[in-house]
PDB file of N, CA and C in Angstrom:
ATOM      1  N   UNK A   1     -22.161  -4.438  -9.209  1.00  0.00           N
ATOM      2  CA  UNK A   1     -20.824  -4.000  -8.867  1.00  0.00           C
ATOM      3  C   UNK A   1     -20.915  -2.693  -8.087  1.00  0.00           C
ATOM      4  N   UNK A   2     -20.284  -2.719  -6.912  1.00  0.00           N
ATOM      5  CA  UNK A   2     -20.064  -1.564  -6.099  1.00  0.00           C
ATOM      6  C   UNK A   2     -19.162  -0.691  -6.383  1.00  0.00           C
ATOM      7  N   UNK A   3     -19.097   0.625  -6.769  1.00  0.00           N
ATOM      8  CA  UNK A   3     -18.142   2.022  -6.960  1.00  0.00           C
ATOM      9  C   UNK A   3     -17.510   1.751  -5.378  1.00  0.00           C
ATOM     10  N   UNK A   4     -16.314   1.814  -4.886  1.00  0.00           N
ATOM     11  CA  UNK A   4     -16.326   2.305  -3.927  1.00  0.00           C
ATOM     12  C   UNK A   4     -15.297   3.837  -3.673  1.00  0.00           C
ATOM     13  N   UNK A   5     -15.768   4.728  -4.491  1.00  0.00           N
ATOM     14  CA  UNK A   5     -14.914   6.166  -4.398  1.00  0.00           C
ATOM     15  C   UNK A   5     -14.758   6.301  -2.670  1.00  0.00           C
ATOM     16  N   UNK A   6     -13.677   6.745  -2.164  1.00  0.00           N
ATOM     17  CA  UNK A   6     -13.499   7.193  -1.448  1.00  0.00           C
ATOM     18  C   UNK A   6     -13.004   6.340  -0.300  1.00  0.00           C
ATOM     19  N   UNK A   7     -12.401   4.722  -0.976  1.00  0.00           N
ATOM     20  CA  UNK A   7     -12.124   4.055   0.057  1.00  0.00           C
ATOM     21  C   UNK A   7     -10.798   4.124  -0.132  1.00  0.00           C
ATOM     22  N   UNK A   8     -10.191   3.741   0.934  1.00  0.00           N
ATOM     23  CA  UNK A   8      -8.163   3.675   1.161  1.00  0.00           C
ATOM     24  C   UNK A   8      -8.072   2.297   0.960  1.00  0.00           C
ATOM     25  N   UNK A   9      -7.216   1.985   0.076  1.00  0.00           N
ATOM     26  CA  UNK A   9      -6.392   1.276  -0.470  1.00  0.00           C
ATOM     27  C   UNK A   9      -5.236   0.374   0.433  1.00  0.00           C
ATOM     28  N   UNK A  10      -5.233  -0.546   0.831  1.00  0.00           N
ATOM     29  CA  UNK A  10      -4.412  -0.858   2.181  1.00  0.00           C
ATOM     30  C   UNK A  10      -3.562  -2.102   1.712  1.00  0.00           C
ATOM     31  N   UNK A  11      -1.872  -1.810   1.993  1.00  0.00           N
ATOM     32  CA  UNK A  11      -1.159  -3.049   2.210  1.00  0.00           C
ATOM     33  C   UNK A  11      -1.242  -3.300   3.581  1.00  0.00           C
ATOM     34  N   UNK A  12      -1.072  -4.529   3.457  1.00  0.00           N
ATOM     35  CA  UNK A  12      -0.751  -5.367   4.744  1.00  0.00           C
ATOM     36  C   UNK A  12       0.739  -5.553   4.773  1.00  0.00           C
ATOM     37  N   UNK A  13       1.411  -4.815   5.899  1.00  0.00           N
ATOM     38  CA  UNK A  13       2.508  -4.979   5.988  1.00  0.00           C
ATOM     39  C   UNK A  13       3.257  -5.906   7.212  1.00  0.00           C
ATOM     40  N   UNK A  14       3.975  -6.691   7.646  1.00  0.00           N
ATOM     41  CA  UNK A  14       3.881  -7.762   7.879  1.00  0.00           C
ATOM     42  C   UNK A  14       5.104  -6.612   9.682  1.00  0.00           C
ATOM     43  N   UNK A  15       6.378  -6.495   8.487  1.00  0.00           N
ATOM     44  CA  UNK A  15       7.244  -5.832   9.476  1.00  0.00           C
ATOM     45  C   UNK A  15       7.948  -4.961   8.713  1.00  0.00           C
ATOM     46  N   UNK A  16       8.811  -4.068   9.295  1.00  0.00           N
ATOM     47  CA  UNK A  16       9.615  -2.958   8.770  1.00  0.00           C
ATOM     48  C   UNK A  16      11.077  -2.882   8.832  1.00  0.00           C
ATOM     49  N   UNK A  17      11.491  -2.955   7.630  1.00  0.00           N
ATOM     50  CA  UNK A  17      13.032  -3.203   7.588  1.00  0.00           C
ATOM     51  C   UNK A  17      13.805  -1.969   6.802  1.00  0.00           C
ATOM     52  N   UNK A  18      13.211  -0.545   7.057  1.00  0.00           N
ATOM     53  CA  UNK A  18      13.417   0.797   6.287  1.00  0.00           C
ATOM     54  C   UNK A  18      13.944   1.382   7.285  1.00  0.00           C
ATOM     55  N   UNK A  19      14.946   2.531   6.791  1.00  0.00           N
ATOM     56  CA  UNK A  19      15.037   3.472   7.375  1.00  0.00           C
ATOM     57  C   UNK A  19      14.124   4.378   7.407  1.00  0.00           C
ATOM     58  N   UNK A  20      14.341   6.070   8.022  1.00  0.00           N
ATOM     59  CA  UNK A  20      13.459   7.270   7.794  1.00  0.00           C
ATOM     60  C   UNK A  20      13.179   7.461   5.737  1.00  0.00           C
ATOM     61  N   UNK A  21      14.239   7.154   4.971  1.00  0.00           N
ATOM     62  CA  UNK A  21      14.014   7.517   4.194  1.00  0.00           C
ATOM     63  C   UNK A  21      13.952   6.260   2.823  1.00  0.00           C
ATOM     64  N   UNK A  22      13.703   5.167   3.425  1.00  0.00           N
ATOM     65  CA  UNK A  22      13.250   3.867   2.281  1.00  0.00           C
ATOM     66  C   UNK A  22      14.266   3.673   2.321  1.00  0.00           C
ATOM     67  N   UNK A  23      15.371   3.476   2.896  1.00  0.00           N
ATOM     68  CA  UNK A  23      16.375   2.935   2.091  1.00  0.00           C
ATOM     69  C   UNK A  23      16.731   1.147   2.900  1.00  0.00           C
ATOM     70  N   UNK A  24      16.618   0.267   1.659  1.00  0.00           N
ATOM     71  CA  UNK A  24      16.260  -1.234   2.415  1.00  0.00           C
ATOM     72  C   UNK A  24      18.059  -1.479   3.314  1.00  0.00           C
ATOM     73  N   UNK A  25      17.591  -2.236   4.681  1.00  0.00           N
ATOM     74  CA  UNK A  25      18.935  -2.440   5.298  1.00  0.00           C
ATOM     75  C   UNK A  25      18.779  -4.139   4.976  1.00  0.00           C
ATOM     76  N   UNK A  26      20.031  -4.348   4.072  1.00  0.00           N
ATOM     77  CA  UNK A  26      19.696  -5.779   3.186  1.00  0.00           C
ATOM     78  C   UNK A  26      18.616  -6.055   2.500  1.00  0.00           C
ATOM     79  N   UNK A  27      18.964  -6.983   1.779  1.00  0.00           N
ATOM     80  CA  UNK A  27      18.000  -7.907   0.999  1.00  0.00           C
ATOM     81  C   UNK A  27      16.993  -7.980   1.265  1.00  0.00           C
ATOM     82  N   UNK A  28      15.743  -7.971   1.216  1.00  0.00           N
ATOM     83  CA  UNK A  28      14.536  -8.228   1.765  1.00  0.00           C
ATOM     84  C   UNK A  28      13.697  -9.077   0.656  1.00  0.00           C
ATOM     85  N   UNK A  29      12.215  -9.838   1.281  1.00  0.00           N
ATOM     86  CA  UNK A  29      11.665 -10.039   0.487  1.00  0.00           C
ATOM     87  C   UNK A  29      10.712  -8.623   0.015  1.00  0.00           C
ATOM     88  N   UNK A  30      10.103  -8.984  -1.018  1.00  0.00           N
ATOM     89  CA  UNK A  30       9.263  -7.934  -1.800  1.00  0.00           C
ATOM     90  C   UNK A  30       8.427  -7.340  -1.069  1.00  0.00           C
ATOM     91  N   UNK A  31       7.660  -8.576  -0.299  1.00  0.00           N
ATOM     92  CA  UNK A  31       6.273  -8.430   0.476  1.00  0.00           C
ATOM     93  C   UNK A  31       6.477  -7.984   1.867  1.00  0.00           C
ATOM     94  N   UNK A  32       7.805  -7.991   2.143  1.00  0.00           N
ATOM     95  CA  UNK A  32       8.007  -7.073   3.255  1.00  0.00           C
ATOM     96  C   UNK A  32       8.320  -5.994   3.165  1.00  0.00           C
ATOM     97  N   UNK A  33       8.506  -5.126   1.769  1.00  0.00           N
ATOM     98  CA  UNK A  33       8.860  -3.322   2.169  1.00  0.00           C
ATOM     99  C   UNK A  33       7.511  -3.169   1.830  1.00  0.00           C
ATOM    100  N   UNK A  34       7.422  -2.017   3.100  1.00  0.00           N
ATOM    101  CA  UNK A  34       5.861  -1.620   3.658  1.00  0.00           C
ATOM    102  C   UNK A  34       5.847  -0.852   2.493  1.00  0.00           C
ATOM    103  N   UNK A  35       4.293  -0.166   2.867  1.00  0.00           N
ATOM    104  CA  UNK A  35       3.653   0.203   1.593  1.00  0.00           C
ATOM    105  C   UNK A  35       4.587   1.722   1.312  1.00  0.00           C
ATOM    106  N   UNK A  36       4.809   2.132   1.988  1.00  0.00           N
ATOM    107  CA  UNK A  36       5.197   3.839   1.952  1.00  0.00           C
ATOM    108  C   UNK A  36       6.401   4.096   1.302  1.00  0.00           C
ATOM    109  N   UNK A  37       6.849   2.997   0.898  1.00  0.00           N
ATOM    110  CA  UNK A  37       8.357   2.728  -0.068  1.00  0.00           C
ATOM    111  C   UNK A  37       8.043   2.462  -1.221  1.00  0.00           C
ATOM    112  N   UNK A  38       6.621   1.961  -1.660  1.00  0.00           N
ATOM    113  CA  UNK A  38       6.400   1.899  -2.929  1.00  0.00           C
ATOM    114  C   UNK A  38       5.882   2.527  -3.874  1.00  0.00           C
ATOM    115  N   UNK A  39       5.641   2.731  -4.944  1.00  0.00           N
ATOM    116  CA  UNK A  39       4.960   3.713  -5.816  1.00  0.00           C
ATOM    117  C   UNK A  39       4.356   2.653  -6.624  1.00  0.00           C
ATOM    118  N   UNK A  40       2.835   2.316  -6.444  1.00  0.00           N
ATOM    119  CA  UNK A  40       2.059   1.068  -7.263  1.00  0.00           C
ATOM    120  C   UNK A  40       0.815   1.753  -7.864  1.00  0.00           C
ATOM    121  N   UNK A  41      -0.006   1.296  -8.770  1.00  0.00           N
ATOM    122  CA  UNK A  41      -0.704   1.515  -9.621  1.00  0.00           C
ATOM    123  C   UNK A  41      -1.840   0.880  -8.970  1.00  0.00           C
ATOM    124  N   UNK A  42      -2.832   1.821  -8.336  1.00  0.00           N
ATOM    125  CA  UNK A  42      -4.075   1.604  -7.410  1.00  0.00           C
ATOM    126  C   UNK A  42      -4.765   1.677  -8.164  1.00  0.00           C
ATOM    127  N   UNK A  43      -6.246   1.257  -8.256  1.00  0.00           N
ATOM    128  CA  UNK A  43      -7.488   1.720  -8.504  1.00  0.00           C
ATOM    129  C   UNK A  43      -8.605   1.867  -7.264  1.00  0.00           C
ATOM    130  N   UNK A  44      -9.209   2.487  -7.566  1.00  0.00           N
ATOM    131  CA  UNK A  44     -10.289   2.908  -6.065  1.00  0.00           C
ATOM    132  C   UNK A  44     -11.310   2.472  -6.991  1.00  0.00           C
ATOM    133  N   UNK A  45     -11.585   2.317  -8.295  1.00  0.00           N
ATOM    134  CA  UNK A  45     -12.805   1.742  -8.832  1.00  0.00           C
ATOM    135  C   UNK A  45     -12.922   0.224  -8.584  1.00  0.00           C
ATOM    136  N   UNK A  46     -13.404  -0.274  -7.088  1.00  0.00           N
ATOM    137  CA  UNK A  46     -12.965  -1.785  -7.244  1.00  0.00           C
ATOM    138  C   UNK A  46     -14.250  -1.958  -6.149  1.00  0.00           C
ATOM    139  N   UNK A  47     -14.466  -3.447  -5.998  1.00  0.00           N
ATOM    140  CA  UNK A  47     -15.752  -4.051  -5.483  1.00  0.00           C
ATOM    141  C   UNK A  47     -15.220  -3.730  -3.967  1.00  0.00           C
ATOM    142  N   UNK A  48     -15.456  -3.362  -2.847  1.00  0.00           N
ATOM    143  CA  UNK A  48     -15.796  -3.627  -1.751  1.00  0.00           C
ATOM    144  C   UNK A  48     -15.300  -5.283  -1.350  1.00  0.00           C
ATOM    145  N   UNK A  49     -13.803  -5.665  -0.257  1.00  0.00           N
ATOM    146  CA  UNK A  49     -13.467  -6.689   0.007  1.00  0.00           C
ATOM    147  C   UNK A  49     -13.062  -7.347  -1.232  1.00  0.00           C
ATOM    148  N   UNK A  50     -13.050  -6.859  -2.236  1.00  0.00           N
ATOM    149  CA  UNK A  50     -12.176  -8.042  -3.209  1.00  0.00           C
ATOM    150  C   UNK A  50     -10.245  -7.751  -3.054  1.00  0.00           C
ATOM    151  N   UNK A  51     -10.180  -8.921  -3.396  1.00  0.00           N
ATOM    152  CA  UNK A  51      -8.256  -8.760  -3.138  1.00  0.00           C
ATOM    153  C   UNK A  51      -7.909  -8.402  -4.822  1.00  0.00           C
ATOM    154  N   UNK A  52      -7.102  -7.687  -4.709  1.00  0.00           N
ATOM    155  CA  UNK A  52      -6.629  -7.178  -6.299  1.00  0.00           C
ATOM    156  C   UNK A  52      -5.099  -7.184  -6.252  1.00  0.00           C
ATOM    157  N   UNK A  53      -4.331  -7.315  -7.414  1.00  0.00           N
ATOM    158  CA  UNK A  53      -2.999  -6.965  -7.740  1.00  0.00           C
ATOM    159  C   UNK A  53      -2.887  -6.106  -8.059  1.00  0.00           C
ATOM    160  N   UNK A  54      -1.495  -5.314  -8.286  1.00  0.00           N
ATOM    161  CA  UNK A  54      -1.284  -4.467  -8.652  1.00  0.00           C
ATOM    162  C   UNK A  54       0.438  -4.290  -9.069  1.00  0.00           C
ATOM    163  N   UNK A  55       0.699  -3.616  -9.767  1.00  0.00           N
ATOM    164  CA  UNK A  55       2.368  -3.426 -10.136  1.00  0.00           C
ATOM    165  C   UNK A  55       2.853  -2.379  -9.199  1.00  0.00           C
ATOM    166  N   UNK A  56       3.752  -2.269  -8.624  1.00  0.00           N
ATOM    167  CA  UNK A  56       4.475  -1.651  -7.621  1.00  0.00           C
ATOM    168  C   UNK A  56       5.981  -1.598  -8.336  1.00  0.00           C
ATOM    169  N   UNK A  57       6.780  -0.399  -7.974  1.00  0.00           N
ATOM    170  CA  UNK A  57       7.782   0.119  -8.159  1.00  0.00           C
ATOM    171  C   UNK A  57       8.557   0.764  -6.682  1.00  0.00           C
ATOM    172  N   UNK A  58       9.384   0.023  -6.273  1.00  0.00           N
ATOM    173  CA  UNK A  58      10.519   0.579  -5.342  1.00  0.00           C
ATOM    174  C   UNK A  58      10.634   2.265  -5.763  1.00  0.00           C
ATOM    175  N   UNK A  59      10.756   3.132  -4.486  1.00  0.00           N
ATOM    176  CA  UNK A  59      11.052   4.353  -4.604  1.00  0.00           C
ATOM    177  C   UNK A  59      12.804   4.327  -4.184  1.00  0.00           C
ATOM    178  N   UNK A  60      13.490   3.224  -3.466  1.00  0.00           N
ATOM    179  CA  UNK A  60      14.799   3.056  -3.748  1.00  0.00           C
ATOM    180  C   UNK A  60      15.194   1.627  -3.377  1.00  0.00           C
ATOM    181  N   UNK A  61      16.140   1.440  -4.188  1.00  0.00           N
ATOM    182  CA  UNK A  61      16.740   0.205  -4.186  1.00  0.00           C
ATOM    183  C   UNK A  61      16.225  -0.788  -4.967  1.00  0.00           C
ATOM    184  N   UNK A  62      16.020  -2.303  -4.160  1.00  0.00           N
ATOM    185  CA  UNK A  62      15.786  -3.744  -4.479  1.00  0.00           C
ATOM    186  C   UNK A  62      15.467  -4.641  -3.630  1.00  0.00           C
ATOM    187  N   UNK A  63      14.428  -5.497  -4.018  1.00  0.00           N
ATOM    188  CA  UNK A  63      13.718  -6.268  -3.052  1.00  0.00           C
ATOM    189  C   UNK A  63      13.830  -8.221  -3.729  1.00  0.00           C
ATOM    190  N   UNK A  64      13.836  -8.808  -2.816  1.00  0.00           N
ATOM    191  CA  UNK A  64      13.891 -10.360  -3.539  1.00  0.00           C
ATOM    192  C   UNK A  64      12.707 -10.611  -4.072  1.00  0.00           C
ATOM    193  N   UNK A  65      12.494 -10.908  -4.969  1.00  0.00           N
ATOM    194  CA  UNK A  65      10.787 -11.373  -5.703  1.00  0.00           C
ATOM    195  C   UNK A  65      10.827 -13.188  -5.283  1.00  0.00           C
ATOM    196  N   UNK A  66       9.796 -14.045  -5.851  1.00  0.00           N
ATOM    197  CA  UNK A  66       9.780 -15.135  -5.695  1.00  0.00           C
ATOM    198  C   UNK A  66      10.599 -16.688  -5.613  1.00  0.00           C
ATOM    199  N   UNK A  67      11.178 -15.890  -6.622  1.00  0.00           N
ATOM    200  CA  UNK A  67      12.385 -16.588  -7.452  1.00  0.00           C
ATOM    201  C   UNK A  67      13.691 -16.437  -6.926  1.00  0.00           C
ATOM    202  N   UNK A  68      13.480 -15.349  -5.757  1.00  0.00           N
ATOM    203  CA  UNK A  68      15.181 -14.967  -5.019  1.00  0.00           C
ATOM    204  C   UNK A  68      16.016 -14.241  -5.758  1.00  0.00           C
ATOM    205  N   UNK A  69      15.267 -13.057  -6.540  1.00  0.00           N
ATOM    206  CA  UNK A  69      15.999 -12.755  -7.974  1.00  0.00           C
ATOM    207  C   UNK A  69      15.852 -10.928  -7.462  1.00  0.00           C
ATOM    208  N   UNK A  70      16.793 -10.658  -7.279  1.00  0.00           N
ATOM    209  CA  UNK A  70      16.718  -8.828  -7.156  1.00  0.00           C
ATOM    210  C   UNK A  70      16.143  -8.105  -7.822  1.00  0.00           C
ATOM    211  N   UNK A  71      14.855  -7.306  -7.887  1.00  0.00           N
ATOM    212  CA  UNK A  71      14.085  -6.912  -8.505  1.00  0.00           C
ATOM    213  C   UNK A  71      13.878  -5.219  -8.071  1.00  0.00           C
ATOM    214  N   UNK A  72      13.210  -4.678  -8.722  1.00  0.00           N
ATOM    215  CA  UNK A  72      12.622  -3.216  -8.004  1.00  0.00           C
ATOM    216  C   UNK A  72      11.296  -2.854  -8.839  1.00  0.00           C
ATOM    217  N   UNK A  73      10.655  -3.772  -9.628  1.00  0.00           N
ATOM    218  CA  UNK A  73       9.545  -3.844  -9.657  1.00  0.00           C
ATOM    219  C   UNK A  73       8.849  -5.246  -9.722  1.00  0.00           C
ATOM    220  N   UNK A  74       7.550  -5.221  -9.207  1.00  0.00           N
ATOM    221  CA  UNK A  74       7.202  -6.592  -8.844  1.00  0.00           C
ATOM    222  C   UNK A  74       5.246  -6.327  -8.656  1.00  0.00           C
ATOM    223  N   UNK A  75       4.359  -7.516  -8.772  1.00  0.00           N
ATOM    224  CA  UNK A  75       3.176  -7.398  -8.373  1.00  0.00           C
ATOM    225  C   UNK A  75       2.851  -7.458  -6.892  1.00  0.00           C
ATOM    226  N   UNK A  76       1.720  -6.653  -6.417  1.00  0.00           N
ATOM    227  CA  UNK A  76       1.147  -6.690  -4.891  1.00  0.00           C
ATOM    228  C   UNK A  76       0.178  -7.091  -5.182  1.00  0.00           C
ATOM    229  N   UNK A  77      -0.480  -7.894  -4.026  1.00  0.00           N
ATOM    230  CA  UNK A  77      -1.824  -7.910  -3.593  1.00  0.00           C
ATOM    231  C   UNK A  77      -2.279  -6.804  -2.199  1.00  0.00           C
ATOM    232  N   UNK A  78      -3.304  -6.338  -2.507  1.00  0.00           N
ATOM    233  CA  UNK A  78      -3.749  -5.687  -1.639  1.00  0.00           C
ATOM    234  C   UNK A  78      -5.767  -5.716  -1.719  1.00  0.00           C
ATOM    235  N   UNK A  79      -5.875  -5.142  -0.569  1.00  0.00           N
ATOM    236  CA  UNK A  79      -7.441  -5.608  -0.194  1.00  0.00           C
ATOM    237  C   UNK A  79      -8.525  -4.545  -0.125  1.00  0.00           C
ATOM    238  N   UNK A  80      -9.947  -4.011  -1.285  1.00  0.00           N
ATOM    239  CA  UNK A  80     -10.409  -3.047  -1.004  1.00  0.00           C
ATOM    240  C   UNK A  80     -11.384  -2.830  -0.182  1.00  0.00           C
ATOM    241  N   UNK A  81     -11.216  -1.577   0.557  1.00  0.00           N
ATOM    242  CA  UNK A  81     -11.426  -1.768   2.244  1.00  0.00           C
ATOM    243  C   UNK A  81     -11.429  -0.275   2.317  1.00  0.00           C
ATOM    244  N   UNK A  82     -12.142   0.190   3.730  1.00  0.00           N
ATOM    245  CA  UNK A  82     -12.525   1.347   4.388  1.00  0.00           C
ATOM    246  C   UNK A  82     -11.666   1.168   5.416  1.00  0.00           C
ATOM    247  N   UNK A  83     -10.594   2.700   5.267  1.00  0.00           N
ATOM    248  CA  UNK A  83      -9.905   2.561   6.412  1.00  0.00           C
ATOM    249  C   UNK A  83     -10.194   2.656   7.762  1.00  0.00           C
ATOM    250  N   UNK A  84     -11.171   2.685   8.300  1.00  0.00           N
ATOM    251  CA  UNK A  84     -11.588   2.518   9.309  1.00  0.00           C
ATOM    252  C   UNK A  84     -12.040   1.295   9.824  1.00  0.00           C
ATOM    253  N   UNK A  85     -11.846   0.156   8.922  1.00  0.00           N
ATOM    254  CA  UNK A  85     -12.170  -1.632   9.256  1.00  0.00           C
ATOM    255  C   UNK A  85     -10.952  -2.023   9.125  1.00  0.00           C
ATOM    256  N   UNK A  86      -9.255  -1.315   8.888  1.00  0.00           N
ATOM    257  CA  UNK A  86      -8.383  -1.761   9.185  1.00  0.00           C
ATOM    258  C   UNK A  86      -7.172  -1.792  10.154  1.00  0.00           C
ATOM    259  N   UNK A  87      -6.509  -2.673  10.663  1.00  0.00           N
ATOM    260  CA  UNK A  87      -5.779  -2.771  11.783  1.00  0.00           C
ATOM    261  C   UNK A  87      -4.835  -1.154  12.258  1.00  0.00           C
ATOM    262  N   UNK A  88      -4.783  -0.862  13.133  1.00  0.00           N
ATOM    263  CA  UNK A  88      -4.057   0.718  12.952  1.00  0.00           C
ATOM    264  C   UNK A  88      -2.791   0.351  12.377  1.00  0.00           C
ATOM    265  N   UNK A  89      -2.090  -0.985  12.924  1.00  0.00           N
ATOM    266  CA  UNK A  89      -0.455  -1.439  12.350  1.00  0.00           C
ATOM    267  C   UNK A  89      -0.659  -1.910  11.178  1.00  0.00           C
ATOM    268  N   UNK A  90      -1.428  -1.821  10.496  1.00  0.00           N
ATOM    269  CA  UNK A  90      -1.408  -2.108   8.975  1.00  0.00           C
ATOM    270  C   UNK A  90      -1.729  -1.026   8.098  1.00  0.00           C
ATOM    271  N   UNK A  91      -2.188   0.263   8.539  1.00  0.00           N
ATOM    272  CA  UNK A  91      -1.930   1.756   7.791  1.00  0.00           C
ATOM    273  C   UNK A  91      -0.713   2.447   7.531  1.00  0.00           C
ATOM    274  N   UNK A  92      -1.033   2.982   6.403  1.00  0.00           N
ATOM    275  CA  UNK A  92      -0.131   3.597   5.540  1.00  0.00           C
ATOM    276  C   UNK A  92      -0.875   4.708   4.911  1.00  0.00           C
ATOM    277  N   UNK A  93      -1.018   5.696   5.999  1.00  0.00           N
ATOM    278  CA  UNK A  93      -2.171   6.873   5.266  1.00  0.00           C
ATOM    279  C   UNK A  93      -1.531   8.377   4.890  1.00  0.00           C
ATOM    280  N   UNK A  94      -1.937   8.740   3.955  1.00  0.00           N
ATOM    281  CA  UNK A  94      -1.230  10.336   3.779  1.00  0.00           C
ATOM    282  C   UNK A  94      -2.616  11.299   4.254  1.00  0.00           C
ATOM    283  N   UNK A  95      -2.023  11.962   4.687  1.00  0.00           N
ATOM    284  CA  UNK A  95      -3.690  12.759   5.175  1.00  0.00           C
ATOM    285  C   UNK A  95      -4.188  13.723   4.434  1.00  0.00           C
ATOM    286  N   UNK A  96      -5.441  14.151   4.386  1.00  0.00           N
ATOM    287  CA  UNK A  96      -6.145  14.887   3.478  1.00  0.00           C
ATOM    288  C   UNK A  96      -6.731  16.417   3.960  1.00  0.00           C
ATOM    289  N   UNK A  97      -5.534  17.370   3.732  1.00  0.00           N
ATOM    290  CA  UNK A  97      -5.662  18.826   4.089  1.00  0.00           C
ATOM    291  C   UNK A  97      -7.043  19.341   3.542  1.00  0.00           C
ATOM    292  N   UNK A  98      -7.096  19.040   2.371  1.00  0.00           N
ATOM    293  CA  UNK A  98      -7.984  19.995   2.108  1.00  0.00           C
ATOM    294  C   UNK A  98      -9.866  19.369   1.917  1.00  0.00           C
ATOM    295  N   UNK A  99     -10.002  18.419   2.998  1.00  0.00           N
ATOM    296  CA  UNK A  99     -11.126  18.085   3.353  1.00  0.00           C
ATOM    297  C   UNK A  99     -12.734  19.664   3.764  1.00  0.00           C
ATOM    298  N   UNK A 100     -13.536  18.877   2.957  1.00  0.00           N
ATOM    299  CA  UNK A 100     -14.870  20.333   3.423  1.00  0.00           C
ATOM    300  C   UNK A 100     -15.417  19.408   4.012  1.00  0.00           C
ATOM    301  N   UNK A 101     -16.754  20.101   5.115  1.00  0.00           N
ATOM    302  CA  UNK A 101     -17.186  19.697   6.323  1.00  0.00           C
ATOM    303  C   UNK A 101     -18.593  20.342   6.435  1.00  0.00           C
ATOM    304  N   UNK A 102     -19.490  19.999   6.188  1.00  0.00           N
ATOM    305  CA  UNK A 102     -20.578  20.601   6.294  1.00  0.00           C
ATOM    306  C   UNK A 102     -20.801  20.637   7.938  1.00  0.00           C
ATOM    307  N   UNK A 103     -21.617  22.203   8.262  1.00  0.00           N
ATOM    308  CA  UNK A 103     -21.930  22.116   9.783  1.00  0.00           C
ATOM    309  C   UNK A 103     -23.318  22.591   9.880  1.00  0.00           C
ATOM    310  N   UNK A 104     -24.112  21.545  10.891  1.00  0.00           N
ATOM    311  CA  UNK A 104     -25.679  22.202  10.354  1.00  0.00           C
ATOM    312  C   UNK A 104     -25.699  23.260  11.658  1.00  0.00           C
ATOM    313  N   UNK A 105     -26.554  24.258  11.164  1.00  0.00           N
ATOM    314  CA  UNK A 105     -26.687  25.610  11.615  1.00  0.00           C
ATOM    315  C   UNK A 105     -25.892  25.972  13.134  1.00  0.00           C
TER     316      UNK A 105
END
């Protein structure tokens, strides 16, 4: 089993139906509010390319789940992966200020 610390965590988001601030314009399905609207329960302790679930929570509103049933929490799949092997239109990255940098002499 591979550690992979330090890899990004990536939904695949299909299209975008948010405003600036999450707020859904209609009904949507689940699997279409992009990742940056959700608040889900990641692990980074995961194999390299395996697909995993996860529980996700709407940061506002309600999304249709399977069943056509209004929900605001629901399961994701998502894929563990190095963000740099994924599509640029499929990122959802927060950036990392306080990165160190070794410089040789």
């Amino acid at each position: 089993m591979i550690n992979v610390n330090f890899i990004l965590l990536v939904f695949i988001q299909l299209f975008s139906f948010v405003d600036s601030q999450c707020n859904l314009i209609g009904p949507i399905s689940c699997n279409l509010v992009p990742a940056e609207c959700l608040d889900c329960s990641l692990t980074i302790d995961c194999i390299y390319g395996e697909q995993l679930s996860t529980s996700c929570r709407m940061f506002n509103g309600s999304c249709l789940n399977v069943d056509k049933k209004l929900v605001s929490s629901f399961e994701r799949l998502y894929i563990c992966q190095y963000c740099y092997q994924t599509p640029f239109d499929e990122l959802a990255c927060t950036p990392n200020t306080a990165c160190r940098h070794h410089q040789n002499g």
